[in-house]
C-alpha atoms as a PDB file:
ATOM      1  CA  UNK A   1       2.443 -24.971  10.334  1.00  0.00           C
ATOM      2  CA  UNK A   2       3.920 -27.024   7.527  1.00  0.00           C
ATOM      3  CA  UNK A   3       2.095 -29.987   8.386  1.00  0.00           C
ATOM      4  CA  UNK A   4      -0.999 -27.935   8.753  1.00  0.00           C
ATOM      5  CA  UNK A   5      -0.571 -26.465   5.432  1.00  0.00           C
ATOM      6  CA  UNK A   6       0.482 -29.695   3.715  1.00  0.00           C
ATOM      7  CA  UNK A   7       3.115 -28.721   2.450  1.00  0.00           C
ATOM      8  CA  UNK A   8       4.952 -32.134   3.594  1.00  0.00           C
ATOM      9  CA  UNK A   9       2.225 -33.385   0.294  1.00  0.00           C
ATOM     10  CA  UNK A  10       4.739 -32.316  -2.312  1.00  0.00           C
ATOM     11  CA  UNK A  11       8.243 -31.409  -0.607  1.00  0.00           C
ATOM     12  CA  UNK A  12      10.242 -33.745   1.499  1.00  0.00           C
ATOM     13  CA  UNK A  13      12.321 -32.714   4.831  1.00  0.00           C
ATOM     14  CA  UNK A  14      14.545 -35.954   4.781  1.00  0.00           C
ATOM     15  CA  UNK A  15      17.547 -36.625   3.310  1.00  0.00           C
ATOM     16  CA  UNK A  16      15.808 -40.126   2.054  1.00  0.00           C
ATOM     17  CA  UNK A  17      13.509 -38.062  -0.394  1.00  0.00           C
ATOM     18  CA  UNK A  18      10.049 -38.719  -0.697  1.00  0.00           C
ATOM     19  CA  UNK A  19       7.535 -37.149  -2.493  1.00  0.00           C
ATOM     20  CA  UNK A  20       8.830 -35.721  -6.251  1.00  0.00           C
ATOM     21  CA  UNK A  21       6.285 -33.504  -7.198  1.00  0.00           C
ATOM     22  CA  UNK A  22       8.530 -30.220  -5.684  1.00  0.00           C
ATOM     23  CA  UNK A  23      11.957 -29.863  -4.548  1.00  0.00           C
ATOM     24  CA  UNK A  24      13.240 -31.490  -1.834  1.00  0.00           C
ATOM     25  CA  UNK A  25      13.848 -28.947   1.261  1.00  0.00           C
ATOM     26  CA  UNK A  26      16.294 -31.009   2.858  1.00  0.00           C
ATOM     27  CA  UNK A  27      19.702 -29.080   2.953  1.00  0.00           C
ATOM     28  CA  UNK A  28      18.267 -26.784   0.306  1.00  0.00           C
ATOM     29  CA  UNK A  29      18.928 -23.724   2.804  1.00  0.00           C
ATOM     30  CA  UNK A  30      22.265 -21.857   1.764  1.00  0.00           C
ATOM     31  CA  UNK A  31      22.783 -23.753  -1.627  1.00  0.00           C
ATOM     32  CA  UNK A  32      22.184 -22.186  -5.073  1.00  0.00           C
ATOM     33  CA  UNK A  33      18.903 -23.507  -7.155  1.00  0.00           C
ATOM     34  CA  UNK A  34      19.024 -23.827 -10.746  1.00  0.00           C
ATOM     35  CA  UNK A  35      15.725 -22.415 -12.408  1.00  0.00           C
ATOM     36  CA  UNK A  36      13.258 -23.171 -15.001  1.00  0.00           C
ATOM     37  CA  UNK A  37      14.575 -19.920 -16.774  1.00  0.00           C
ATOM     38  CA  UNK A  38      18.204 -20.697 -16.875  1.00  0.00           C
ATOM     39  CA  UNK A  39      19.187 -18.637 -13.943  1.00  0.00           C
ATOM     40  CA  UNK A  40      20.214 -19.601 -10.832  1.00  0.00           C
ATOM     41  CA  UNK A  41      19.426 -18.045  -7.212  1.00  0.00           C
ATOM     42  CA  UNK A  42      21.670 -18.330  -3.722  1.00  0.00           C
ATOM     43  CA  UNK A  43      18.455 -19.926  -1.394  1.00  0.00           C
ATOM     44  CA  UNK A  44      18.484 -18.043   1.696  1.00  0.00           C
ATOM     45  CA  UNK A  45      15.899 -16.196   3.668  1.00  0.00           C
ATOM     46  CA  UNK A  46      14.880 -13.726   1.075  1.00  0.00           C
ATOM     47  CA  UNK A  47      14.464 -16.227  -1.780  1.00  0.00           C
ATOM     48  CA  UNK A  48      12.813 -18.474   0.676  1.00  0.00           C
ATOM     49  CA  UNK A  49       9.949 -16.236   1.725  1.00  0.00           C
ATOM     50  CA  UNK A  50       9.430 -14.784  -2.217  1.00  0.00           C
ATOM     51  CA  UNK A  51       9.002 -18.344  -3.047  1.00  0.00           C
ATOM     52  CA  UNK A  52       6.516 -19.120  -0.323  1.00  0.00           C
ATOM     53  CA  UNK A  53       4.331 -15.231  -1.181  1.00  0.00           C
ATOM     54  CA  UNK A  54       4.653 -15.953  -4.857  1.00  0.00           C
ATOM     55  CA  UNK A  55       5.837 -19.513  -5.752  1.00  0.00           C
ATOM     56  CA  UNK A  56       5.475 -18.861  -9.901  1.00  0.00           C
ATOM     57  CA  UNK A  57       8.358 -16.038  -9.385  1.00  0.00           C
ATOM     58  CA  UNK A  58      10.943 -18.013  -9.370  1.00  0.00           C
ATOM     59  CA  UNK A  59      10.355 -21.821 -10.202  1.00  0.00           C
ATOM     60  CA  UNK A  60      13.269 -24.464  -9.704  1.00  0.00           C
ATOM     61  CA  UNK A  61      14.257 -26.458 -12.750  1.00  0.00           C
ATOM     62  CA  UNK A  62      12.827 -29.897 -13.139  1.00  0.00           C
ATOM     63  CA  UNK A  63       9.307 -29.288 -11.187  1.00  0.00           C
ATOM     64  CA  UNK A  64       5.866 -27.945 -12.740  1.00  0.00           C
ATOM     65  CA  UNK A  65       5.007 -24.690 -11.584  1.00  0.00           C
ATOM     66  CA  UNK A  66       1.932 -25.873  -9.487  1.00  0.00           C
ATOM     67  CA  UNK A  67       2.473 -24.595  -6.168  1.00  0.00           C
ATOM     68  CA  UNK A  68      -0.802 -22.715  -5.607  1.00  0.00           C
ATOM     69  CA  UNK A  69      -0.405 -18.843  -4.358  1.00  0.00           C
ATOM     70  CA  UNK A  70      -2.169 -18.851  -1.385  1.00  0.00           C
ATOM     71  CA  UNK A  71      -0.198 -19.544   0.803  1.00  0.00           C
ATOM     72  CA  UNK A  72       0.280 -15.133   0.626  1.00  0.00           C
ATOM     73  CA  UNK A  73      -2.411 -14.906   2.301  1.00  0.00           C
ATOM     74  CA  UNK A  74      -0.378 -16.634   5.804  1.00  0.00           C
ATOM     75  CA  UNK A  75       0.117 -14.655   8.719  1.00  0.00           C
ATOM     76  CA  UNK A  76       3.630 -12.513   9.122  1.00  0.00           C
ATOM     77  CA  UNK A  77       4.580 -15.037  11.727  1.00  0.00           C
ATOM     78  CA  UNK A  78       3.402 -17.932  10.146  1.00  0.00           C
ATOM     79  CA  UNK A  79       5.823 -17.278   6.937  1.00  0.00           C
ATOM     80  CA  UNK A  80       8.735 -16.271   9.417  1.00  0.00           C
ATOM     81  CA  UNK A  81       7.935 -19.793  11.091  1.00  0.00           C
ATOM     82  CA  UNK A  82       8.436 -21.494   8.235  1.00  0.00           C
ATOM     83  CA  UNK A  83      11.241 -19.827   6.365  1.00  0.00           C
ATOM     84  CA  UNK A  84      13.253 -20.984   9.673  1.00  0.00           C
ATOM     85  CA  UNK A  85      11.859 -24.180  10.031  1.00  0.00           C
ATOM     86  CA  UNK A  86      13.419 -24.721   6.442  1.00  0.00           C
ATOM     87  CA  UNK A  87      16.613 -23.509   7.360  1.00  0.00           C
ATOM     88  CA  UNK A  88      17.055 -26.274  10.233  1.00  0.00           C
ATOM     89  CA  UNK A  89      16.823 -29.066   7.550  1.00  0.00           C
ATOM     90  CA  UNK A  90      19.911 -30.033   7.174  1.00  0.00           C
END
């Protein structure tokens, strides 16, 4: 599913990097992002799936907010898929 959505385009899965144009999801799962608004949010499942439904809610420091919304439009399983695929990145 992430391949097949692209979403490898903008957000590496390695702890070598790659592509800048949004965060890195390597070990990202069960650290604390710092946002463009100053806050700061504990990344687990819940912030996970809100930012895969509605990626302009909550937008990490440092990165444009241009990850387009549809991925809402996903099936239930598909979103559940890859909220734990991002969790195994460590």
């Amino acid at each position: 599913i992430f391949q097949q959505q692209g979403c490898q385009a903008c957000h590496a899965v390695e702890a070598s990097g790659g592509p800048a144009i949004g965060p890195s999801l390597f070990g990202l799962f069960g650290k604390t992002e710092q946002l463009q608004d100053g806050s700061s949010v504990p990344v687990d499942e819940n912030y996970l799936r809100e930012s895969i439904l509605e990626p302009q809610a909550k937008v990490v420091a440092g990165y444009p907010p241009i990850m387009p919304a549809s991925y809402a439009a996903l099936p239930e399983d598909q979103i559940t898929a890859l909220v734990e695929y991002i969790k195994t990145l460590q």
